[in-house]
Protein backbone atom coordinates (compact mmCIF):
# COMPACT_ATOMS: atom_id res chain seq x y z
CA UNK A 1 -105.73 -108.24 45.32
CA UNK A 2 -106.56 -105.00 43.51
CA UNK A 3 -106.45 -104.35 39.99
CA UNK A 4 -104.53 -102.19 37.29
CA UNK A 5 -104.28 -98.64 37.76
CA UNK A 6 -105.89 -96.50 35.23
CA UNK A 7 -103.65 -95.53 32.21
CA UNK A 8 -105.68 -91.97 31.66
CA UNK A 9 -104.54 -91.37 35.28
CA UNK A 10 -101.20 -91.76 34.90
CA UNK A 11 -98.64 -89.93 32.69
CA UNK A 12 -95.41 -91.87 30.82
CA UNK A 13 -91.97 -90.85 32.85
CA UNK A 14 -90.01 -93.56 31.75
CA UNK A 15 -89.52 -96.42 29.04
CA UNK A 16 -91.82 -98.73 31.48
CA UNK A 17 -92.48 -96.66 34.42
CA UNK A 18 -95.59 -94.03 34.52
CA UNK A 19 -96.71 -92.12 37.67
CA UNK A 20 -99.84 -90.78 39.32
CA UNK A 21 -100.88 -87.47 37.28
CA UNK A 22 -100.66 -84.54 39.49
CA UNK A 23 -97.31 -86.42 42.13
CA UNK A 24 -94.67 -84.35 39.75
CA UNK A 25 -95.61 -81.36 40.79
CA UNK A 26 -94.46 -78.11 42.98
CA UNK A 27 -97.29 -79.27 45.55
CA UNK A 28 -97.72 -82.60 44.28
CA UNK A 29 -101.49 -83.85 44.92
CA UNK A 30 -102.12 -87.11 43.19
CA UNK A 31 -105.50 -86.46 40.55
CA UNK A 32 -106.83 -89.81 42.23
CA UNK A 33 -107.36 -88.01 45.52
CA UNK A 34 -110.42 -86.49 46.65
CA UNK A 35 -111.46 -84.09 49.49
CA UNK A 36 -109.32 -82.08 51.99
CA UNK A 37 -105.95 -83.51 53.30
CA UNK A 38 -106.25 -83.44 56.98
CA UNK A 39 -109.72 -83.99 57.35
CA UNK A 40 -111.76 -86.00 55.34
CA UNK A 41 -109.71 -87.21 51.84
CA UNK A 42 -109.87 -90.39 50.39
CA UNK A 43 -108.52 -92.12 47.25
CA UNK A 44 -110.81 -92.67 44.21
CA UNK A 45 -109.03 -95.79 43.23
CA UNK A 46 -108.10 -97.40 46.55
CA UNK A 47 -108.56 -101.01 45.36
CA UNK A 48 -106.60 -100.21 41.98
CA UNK A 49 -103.75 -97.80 43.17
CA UNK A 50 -99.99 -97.91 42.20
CA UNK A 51 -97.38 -100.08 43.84
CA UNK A 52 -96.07 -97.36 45.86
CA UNK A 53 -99.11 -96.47 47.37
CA UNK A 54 -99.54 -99.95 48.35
CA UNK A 55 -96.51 -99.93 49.78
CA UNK A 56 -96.31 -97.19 51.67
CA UNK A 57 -97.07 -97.98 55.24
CA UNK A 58 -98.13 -95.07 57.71
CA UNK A 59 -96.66 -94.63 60.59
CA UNK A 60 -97.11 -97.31 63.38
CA UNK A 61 -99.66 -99.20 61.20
CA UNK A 62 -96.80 -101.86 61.25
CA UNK A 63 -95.42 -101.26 64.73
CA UNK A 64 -92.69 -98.68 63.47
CA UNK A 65 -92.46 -95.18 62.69
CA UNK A 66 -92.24 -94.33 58.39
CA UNK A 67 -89.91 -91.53 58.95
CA UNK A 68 -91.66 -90.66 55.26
CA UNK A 69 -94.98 -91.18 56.54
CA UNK A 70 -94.03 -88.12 59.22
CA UNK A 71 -92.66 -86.22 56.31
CA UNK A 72 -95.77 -86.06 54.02
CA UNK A 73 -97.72 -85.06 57.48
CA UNK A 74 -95.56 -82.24 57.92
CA UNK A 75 -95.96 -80.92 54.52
CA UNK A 76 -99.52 -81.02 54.89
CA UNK A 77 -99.43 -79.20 58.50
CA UNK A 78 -100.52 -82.20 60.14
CA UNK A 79 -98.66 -83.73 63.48
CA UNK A 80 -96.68 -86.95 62.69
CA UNK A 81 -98.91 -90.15 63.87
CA UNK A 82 -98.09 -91.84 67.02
CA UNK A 83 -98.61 -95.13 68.06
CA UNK A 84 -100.93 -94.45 70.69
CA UNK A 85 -103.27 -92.04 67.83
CA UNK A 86 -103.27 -94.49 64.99
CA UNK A 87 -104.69 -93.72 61.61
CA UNK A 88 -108.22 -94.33 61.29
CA UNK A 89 -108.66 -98.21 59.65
CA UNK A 90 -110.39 -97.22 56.33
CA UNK A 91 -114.57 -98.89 56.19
């Protein structure tokens, strides 16, 4: 399932390893996201993002806490998740 992420997204940081444009950063914000963290973003590329975004479970949405999950909330001013105020399931 999904599909190859777009090259003109990405930037080179390594012999075979590129990254989102935008994640490297002093307030990283990847270039594929769109709208305002917190309340209503979403990624551009959903079905063709990067391995570590597929990987990258939130908090809970697995049964356990993602200590890094709480992290990138706290960054962004936001509360860590808990398992009784899930993420809303994407449409």
């Amino acid at each position: 399932m999904g599909g190859v992420t777009p090259a003109a997204l990405t930037r080179q940081i390594g012999p075979h390893r590129v990254a989102m444009r935008g994640t490297d950063t002093a307030r990283p914000r990847c270039v594929a996201l769109e709208g305002e963290i917190g309340a209503a973003a979403l990624c551009t590329i959903y079905e063709q993002r990067p391995s570590p975004c597929r990987e990258f479970a939130e908090s809970w949405a697995d049964g356990r806490r993602n200590e890094r999950c709480d992290k990138a909330r706290a960054a962004h001013g936001l509360p860590p998740l808990t398992p009784e105020r899930p993420k809303r399931k994407r449409a």
